[in-house]
PDB file of N, CA and C in Angstrom:
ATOM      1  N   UNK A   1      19.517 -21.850 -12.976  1.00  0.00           N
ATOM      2  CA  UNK A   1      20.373 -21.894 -14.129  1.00  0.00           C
ATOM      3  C   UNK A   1      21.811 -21.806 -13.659  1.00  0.00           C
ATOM      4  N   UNK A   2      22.501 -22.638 -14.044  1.00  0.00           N
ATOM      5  CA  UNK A   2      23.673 -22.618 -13.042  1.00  0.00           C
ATOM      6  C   UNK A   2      24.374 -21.534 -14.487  1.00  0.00           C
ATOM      7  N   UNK A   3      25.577 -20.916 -13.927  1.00  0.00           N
ATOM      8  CA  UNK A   3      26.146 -19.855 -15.035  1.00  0.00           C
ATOM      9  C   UNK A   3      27.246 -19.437 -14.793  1.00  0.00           C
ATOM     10  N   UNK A   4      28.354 -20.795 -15.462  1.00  0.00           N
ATOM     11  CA  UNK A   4      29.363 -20.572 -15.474  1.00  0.00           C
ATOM     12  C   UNK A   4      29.714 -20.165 -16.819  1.00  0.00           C
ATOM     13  N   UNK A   5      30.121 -18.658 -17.112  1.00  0.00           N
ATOM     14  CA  UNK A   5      29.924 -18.284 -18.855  1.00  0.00           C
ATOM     15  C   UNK A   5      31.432 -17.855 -18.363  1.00  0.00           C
ATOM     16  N   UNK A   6      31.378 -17.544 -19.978  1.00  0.00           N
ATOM     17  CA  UNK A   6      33.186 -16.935 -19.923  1.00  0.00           C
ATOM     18  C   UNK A   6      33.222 -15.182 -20.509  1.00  0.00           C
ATOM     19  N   UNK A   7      34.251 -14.662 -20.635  1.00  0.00           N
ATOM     20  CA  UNK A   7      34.217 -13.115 -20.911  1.00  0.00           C
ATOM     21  C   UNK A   7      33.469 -13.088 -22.406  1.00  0.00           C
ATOM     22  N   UNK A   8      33.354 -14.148 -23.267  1.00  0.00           N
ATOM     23  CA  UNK A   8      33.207 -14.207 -24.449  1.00  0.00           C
ATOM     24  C   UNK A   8      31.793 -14.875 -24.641  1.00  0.00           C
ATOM     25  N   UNK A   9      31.399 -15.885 -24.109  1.00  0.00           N
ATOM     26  CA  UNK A   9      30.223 -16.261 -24.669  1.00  0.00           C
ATOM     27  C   UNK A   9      29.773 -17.157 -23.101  1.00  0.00           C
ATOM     28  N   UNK A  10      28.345 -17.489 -23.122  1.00  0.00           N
ATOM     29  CA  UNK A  10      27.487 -17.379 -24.089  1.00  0.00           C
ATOM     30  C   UNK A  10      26.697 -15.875 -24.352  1.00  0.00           C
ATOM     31  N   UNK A  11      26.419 -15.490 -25.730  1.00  0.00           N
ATOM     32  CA  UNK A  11      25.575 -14.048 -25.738  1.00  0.00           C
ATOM     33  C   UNK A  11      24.802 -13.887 -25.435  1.00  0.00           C
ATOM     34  N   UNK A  12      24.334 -12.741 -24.733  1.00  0.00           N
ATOM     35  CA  UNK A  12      23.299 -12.245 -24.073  1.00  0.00           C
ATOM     36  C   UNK A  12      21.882 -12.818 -24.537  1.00  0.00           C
ATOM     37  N   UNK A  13      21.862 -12.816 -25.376  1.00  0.00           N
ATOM     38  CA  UNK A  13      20.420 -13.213 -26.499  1.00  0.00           C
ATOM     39  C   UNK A  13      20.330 -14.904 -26.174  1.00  0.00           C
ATOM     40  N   UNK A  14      21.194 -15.690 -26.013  1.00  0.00           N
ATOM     41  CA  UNK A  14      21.219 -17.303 -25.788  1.00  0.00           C
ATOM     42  C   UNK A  14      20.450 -17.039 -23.925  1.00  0.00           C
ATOM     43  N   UNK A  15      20.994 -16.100 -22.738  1.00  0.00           N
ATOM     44  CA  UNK A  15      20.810 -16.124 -21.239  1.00  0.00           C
ATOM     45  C   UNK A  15      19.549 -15.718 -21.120  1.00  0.00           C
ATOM     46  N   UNK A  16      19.353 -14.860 -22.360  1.00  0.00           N
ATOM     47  CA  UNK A  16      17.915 -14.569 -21.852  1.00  0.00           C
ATOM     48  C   UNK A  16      16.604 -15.136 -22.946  1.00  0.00           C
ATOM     49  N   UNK A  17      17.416 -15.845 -23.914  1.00  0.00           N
ATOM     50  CA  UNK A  17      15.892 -17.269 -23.929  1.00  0.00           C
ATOM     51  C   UNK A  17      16.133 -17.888 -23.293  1.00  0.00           C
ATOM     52  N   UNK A  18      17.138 -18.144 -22.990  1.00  0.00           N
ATOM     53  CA  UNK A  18      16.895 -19.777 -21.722  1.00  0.00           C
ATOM     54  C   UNK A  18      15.900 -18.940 -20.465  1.00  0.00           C
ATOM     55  N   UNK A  19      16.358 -17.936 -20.255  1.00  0.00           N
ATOM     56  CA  UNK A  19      15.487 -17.441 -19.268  1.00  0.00           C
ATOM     57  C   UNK A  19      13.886 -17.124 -19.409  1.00  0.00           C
ATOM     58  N   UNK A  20      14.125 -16.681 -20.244  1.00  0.00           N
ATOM     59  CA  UNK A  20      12.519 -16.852 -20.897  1.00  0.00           C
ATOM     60  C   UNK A  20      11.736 -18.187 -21.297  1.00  0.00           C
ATOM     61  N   UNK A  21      12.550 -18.769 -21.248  1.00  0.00           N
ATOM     62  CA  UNK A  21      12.023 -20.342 -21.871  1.00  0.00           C
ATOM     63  C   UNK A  21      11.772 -21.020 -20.561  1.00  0.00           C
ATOM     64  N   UNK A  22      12.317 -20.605 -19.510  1.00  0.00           N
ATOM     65  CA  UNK A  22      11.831 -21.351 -18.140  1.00  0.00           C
ATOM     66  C   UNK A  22      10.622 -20.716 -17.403  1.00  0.00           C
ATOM     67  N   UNK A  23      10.913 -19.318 -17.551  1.00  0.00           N
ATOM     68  CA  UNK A  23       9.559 -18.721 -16.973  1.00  0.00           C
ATOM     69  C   UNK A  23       8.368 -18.887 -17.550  1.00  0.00           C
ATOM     70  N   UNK A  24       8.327 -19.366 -18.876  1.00  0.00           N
ATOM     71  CA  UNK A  24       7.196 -19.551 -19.554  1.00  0.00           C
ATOM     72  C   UNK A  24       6.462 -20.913 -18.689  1.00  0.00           C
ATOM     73  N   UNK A  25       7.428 -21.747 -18.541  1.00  0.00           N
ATOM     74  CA  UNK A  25       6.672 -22.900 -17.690  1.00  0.00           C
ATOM     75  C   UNK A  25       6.560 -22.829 -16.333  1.00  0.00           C
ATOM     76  N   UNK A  26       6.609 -21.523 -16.122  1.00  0.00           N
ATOM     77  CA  UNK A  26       5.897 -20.956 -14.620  1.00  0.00           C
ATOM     78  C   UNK A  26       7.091 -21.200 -13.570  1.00  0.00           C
ATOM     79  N   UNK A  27       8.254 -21.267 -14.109  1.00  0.00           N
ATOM     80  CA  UNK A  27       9.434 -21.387 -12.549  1.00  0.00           C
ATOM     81  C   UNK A  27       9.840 -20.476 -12.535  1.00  0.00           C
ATOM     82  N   UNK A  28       9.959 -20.559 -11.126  1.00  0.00           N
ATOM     83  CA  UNK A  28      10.974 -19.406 -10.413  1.00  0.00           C
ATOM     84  C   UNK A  28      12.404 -19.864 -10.685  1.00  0.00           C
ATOM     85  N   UNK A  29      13.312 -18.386 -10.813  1.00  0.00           N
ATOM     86  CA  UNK A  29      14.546 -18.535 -11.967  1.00  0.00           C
ATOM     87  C   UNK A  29      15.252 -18.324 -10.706  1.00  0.00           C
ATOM     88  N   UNK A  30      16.621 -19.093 -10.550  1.00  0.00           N
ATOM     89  CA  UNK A  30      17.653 -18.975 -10.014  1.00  0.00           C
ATOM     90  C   UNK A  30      18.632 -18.695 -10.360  1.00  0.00           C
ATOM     91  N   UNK A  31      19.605 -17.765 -10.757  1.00  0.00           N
ATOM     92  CA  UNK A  31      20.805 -17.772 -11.151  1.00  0.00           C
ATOM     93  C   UNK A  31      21.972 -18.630 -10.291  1.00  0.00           C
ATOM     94  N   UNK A  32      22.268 -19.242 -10.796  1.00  0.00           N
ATOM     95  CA  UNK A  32      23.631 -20.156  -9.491  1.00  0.00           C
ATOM     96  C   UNK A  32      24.985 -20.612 -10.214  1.00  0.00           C
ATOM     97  N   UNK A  33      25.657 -20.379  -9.313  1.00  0.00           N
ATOM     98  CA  UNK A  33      27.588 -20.742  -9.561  1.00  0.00           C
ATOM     99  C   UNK A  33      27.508 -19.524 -10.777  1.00  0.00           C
ATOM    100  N   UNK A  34      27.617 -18.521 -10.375  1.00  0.00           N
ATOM    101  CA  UNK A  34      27.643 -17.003 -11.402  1.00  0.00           C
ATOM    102  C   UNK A  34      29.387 -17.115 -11.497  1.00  0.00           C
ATOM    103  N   UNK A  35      30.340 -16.879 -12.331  1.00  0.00           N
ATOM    104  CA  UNK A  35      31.128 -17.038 -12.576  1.00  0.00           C
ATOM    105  C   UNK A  35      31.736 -16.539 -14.042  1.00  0.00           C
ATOM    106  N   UNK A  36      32.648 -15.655 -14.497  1.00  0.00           N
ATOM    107  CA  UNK A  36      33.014 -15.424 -15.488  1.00  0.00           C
ATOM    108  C   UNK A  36      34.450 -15.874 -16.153  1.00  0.00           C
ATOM    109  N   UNK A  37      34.597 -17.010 -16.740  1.00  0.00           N
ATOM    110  CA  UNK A  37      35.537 -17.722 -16.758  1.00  0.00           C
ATOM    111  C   UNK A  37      36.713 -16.565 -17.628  1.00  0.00           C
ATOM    112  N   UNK A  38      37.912 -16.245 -17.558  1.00  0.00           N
ATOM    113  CA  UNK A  38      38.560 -15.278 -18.210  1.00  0.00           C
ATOM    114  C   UNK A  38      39.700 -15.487 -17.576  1.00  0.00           C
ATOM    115  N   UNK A  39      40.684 -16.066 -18.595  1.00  0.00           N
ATOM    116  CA  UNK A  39      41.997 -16.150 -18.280  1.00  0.00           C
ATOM    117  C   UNK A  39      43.329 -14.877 -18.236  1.00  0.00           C
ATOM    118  N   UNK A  40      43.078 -13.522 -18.883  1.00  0.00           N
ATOM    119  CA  UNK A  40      43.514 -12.036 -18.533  1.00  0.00           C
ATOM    120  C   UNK A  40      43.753 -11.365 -17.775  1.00  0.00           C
ATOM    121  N   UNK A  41      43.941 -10.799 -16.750  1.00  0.00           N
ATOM    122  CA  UNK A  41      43.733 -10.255 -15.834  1.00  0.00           C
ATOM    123  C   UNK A  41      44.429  -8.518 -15.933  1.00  0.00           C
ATOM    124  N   UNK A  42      44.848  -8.533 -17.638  1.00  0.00           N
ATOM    125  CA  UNK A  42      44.727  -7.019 -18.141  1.00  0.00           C
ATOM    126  C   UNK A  42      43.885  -6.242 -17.805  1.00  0.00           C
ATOM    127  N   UNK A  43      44.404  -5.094 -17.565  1.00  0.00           N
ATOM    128  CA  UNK A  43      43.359  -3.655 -17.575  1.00  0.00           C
ATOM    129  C   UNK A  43      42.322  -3.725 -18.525  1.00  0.00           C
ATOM    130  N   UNK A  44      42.706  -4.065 -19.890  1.00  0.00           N
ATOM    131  CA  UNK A  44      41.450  -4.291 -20.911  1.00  0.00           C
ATOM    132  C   UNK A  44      40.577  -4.968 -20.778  1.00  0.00           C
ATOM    133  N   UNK A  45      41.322  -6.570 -20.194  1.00  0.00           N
ATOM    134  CA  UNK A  45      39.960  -7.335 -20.192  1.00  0.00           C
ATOM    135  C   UNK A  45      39.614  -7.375 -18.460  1.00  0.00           C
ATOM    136  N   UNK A  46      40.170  -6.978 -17.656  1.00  0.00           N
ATOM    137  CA  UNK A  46      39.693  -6.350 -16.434  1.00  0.00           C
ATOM    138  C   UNK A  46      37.937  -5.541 -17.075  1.00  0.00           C
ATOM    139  N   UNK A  47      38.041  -4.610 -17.627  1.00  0.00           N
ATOM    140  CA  UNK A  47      37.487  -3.742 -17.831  1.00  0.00           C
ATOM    141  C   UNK A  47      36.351  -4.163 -18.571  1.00  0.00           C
ATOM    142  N   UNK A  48      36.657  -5.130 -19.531  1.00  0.00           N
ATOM    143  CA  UNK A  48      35.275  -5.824 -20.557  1.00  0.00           C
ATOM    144  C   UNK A  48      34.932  -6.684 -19.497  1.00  0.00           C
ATOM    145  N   UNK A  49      35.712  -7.190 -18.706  1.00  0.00           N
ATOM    146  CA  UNK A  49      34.584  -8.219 -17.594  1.00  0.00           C
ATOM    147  C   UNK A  49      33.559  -7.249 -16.939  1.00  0.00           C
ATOM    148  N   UNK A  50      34.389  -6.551 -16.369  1.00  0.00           N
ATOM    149  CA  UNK A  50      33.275  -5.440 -15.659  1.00  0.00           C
ATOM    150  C   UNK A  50      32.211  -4.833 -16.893  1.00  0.00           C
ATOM    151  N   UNK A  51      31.961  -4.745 -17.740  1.00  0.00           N
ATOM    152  CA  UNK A  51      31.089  -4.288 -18.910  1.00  0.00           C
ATOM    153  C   UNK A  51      30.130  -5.644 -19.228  1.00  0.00           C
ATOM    154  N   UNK A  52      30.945  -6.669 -19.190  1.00  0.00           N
ATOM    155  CA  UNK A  52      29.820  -8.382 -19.166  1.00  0.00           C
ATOM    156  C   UNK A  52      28.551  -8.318 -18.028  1.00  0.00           C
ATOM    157  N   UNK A  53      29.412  -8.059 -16.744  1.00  0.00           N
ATOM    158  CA  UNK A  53      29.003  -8.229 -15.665  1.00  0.00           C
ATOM    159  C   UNK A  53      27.523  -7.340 -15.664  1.00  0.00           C
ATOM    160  N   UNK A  54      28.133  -5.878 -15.902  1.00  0.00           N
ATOM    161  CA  UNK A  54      26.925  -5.116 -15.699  1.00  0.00           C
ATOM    162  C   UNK A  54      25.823  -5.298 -16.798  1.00  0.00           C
ATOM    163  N   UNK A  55      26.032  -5.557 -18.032  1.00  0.00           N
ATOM    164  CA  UNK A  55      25.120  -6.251 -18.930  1.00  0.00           C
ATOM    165  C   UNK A  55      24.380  -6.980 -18.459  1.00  0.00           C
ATOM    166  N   UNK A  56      25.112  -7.963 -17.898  1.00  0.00           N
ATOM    167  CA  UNK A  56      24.440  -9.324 -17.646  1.00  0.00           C
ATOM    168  C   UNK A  56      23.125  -8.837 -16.088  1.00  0.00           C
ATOM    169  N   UNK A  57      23.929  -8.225 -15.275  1.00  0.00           N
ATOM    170  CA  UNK A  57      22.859  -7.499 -13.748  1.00  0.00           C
ATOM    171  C   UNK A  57      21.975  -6.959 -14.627  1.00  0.00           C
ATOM    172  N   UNK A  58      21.730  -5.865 -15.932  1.00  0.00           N
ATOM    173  CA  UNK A  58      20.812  -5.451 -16.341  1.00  0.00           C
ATOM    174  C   UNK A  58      19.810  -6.128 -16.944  1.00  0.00           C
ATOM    175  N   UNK A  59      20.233  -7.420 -17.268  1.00  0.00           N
ATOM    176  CA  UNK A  59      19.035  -8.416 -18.224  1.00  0.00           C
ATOM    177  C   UNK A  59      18.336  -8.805 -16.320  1.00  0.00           C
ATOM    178  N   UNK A  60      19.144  -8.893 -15.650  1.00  0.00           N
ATOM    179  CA  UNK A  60      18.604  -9.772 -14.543  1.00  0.00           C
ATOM    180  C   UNK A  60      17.716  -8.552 -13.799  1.00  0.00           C
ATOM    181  N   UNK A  61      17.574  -7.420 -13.981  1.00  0.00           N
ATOM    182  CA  UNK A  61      16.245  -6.383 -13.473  1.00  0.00           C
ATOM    183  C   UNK A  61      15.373  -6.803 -14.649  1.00  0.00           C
ATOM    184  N   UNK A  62      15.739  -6.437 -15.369  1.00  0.00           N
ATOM    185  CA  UNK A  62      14.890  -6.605 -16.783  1.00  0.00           C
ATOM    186  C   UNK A  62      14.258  -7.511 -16.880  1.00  0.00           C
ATOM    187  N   UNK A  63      14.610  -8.905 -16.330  1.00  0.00           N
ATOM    188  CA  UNK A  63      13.604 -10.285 -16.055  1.00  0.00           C
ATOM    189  C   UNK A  63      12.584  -9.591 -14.985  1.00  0.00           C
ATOM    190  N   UNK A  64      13.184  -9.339 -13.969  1.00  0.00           N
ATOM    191  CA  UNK A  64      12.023  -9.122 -12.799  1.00  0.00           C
ATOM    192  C   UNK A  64      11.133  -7.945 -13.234  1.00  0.00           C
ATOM    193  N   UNK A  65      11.649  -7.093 -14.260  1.00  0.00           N
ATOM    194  CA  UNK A  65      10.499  -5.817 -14.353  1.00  0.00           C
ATOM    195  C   UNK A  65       9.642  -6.379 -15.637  1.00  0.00           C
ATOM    196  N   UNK A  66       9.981  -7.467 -16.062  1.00  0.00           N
ATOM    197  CA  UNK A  66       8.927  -8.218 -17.301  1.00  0.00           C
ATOM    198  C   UNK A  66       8.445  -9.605 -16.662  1.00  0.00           C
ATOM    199  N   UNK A  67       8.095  -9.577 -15.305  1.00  0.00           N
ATOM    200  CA  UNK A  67       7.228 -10.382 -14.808  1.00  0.00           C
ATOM    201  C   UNK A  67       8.311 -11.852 -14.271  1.00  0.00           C
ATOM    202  N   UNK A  68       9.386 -12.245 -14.347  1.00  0.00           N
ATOM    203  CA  UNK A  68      10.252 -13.119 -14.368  1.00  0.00           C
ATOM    204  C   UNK A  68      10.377 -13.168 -12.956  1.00  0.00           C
ATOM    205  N   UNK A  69       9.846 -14.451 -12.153  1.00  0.00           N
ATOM    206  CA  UNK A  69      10.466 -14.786 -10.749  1.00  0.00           C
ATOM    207  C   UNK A  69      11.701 -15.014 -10.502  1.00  0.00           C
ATOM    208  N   UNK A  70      12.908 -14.211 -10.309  1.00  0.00           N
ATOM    209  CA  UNK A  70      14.231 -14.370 -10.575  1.00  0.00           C
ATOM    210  C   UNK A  70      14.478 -14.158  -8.597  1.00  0.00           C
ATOM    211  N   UNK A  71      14.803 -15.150  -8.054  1.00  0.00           N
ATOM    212  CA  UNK A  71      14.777 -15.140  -6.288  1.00  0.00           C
ATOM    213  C   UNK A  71      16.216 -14.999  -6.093  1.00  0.00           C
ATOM    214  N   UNK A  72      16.948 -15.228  -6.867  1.00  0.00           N
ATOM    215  CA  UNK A  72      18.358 -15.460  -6.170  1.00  0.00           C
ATOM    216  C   UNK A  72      19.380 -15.326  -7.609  1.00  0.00           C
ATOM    217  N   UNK A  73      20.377 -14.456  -7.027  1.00  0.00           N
ATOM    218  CA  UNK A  73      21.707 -14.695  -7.669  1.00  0.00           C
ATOM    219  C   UNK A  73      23.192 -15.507  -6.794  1.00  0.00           C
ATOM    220  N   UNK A  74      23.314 -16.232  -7.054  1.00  0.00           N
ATOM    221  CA  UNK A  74      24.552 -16.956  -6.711  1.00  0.00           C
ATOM    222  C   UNK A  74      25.708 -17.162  -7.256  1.00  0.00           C
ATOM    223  N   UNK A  75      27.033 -16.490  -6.712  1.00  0.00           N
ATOM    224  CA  UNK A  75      28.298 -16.660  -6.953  1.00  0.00           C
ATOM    225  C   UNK A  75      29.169 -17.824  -6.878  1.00  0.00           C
ATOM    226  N   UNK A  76      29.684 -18.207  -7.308  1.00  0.00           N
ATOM    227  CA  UNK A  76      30.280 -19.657  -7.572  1.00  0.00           C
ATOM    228  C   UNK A  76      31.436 -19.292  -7.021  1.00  0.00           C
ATOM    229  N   UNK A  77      31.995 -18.697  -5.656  1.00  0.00           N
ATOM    230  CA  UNK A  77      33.365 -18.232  -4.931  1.00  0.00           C
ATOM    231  C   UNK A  77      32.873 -16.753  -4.908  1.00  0.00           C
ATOM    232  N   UNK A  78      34.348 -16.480  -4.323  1.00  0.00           N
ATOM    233  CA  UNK A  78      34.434 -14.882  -3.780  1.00  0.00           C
ATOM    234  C   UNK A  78      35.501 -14.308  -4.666  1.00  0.00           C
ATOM    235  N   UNK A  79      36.538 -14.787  -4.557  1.00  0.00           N
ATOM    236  CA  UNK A  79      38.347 -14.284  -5.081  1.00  0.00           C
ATOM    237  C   UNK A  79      38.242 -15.235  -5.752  1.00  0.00           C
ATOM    238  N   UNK A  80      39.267 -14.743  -7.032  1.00  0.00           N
ATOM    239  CA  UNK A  80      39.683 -15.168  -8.080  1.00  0.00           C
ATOM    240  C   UNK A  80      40.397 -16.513  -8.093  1.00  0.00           C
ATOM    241  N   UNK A  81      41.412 -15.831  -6.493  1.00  0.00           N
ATOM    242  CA  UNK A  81      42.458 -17.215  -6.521  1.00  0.00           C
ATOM    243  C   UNK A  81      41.839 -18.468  -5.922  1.00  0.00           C
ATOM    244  N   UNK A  82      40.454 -18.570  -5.562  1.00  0.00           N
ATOM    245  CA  UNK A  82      39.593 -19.578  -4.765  1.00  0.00           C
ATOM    246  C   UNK A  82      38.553 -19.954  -5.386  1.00  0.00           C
ATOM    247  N   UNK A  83      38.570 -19.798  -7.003  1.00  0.00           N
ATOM    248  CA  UNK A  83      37.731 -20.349  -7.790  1.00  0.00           C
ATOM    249  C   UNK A  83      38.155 -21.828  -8.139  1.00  0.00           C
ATOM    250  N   UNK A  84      37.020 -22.203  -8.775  1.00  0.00           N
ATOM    251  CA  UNK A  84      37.578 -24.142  -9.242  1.00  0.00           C
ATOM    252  C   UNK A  84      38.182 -23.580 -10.642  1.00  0.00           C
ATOM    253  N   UNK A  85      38.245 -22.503 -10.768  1.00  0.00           N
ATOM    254  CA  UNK A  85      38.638 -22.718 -12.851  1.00  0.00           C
ATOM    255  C   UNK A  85      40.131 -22.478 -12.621  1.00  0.00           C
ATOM    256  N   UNK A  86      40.540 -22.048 -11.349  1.00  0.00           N
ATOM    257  CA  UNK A  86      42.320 -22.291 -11.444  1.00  0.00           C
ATOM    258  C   UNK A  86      42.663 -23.295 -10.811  1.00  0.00           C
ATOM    259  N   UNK A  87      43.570 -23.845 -11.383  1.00  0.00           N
ATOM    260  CA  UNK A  87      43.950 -25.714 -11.216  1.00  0.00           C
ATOM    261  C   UNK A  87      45.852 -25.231 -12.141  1.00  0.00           C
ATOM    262  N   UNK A  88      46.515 -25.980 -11.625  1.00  0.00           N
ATOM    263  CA  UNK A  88      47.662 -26.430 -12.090  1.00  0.00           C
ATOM    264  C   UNK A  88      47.667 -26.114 -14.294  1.00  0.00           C
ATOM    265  N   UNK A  89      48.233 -25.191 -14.047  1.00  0.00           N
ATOM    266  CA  UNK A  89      48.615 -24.801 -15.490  1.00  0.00           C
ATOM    267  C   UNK A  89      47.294 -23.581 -15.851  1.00  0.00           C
ATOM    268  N   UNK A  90      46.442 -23.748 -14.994  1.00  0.00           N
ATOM    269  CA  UNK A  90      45.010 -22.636 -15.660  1.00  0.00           C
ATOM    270  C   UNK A  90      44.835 -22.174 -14.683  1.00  0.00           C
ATOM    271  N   UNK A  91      45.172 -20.413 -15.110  1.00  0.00           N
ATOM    272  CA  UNK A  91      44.543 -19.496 -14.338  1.00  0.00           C
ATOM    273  C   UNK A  91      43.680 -18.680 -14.818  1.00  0.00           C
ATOM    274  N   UNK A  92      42.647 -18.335 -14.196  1.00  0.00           N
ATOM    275  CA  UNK A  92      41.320 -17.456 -14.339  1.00  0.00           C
ATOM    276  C   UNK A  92      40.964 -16.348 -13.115  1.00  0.00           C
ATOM    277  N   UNK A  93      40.089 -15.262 -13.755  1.00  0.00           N
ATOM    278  CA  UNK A  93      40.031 -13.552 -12.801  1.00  0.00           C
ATOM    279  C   UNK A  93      38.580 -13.997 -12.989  1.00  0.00           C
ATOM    280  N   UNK A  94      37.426 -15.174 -12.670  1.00  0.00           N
ATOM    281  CA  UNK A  94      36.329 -14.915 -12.816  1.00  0.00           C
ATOM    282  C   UNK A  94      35.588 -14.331 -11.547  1.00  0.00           C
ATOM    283  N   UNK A  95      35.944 -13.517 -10.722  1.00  0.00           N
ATOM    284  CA  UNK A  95      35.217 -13.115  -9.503  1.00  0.00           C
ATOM    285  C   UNK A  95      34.948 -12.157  -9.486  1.00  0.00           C
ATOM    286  N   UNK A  96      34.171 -11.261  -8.605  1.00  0.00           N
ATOM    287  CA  UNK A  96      34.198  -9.891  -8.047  1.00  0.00           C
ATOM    288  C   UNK A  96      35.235  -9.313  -7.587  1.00  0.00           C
ATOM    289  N   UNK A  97      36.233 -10.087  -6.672  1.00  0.00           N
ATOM    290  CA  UNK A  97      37.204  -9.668  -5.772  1.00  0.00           C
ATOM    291  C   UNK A  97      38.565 -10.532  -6.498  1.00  0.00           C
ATOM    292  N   UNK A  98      39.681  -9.582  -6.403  1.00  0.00           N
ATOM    293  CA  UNK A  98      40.750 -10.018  -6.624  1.00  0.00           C
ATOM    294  C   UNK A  98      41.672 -10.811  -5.340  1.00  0.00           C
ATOM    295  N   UNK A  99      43.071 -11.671  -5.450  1.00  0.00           N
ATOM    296  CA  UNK A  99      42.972 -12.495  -4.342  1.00  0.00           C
ATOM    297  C   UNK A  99      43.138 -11.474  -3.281  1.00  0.00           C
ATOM    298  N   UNK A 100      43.206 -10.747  -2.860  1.00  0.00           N
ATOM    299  CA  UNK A 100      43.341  -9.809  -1.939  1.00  0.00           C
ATOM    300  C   UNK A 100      42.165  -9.172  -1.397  1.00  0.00           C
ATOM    301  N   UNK A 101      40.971  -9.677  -1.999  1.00  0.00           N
ATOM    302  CA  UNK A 101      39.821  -9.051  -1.977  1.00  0.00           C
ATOM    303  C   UNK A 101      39.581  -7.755  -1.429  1.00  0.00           C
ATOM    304  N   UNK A 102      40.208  -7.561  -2.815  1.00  0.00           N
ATOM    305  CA  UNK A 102      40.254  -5.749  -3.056  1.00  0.00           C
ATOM    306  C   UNK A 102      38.849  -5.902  -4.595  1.00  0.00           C
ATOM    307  N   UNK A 103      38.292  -4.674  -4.244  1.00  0.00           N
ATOM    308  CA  UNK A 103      37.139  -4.957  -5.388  1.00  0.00           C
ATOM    309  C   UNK A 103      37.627  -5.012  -6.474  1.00  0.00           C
ATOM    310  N   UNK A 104      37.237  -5.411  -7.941  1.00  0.00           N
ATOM    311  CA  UNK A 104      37.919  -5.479  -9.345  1.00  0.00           C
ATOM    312  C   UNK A 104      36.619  -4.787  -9.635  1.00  0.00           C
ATOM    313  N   UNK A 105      36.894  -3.963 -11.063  1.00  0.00           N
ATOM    314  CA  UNK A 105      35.921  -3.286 -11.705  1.00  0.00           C
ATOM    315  C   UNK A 105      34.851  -4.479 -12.104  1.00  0.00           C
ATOM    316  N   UNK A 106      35.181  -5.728 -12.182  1.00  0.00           N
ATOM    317  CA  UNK A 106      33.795  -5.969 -12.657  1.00  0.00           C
ATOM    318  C   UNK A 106      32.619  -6.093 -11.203  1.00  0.00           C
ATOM    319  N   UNK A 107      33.010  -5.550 -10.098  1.00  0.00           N
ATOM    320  CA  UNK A 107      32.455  -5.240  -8.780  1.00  0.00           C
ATOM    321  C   UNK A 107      31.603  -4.135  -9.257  1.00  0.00           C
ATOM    322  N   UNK A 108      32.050  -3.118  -9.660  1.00  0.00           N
ATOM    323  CA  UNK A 108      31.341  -1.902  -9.912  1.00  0.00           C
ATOM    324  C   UNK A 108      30.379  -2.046 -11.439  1.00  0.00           C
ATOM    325  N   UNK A 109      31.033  -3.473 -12.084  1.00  0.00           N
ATOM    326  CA  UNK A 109      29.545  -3.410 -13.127  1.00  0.00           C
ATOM    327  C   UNK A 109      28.702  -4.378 -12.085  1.00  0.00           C
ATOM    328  N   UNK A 110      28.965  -5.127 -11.473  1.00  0.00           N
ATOM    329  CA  UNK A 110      27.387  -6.199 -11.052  1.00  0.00           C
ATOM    330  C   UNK A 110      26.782  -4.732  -9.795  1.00  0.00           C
ATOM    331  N   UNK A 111      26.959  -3.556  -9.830  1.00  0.00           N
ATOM    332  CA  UNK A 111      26.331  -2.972  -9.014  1.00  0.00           C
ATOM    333  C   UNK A 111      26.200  -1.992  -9.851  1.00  0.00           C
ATOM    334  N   UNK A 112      26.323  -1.724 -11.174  1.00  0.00           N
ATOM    335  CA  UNK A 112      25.678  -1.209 -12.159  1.00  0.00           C
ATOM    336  C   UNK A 112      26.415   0.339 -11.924  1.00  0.00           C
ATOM    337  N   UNK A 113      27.530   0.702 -11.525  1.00  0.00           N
ATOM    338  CA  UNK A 113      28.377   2.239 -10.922  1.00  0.00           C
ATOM    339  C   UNK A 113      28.177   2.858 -12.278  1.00  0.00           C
ATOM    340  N   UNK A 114      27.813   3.918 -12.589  1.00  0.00           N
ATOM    341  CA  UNK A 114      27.261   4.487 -13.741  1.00  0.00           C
ATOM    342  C   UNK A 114      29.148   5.155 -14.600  1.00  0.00           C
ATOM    343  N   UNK A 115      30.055   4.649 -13.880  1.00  0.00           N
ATOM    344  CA  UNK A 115      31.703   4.692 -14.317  1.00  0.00           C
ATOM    345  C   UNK A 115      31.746   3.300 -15.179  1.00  0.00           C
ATOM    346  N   UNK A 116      30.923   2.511 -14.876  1.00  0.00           N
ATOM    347  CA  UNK A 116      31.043   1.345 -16.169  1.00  0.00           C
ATOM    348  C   UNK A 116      30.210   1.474 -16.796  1.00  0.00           C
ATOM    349  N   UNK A 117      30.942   1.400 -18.462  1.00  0.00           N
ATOM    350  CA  UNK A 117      30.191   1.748 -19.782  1.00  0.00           C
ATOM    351  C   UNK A 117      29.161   0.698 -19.976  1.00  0.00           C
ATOM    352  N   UNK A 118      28.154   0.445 -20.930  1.00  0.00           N
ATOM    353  CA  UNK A 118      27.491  -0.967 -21.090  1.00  0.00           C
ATOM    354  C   UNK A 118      28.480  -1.614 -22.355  1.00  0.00           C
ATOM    355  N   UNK A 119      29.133  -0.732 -23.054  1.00  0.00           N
ATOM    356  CA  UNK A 119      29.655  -1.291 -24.797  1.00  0.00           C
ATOM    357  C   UNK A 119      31.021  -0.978 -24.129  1.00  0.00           C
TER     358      UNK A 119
END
């Protein structure tokens, strides 16, 4: 499933029928090009990315502890400033690492740090 989503949509409830809708026909689930498209790079929405993020890592145990062959998660880049969603006039914070690759809180939600809220 390739999953380039943004801070806003798609909702949780849309990632995990599609996910459910593939395992039903017996495949093994890939997550690939993981990416959170978000043009902010505020403390606030710093902070709701990191709250997406860890949401989103929790549906992805939650597949594997309800039987879901989920083999791989894949990041679509590393740093923010080395993503494809910034181009001339558009900038985006969809990574783990900021360009300095210094961790960003949404680092500490895809590793689930019990300092990021789920809401």
């Amino acid at each position: 499933m390739q999953t380039h989503i943004s801070i806003n949509s798609p909702g949780f409830d849309e990632i995990d029928k599609s996910a459910r809708d593939y395992a039903q026909l017996g495949l093994e689930l890939q997550v690939t090009e993981l990416d959170m498209d978000m043009k902010d790079n505020s403390e606030e929405m710093l902070q709701k990315q990191a709250i997406r993020y860890k949401r989103l890592f929790l549906y992805f145990k939650k597949w594997c502890d309800d039987g879901i062959k989920l083999t791989n998660v894949t990041f679509w880049g590393t740093t923010d400033n080395r993503s494809w969603l910034n181009r001339p006039g558009a900038s985006s914070y969809p990574m783990l690492f900021n360009a300095n690759l210094e961790k960003k809180p949404a680092y500490y939600g895809a590793i689930q740090h019990p300092d990021i809220p789920l809401y």
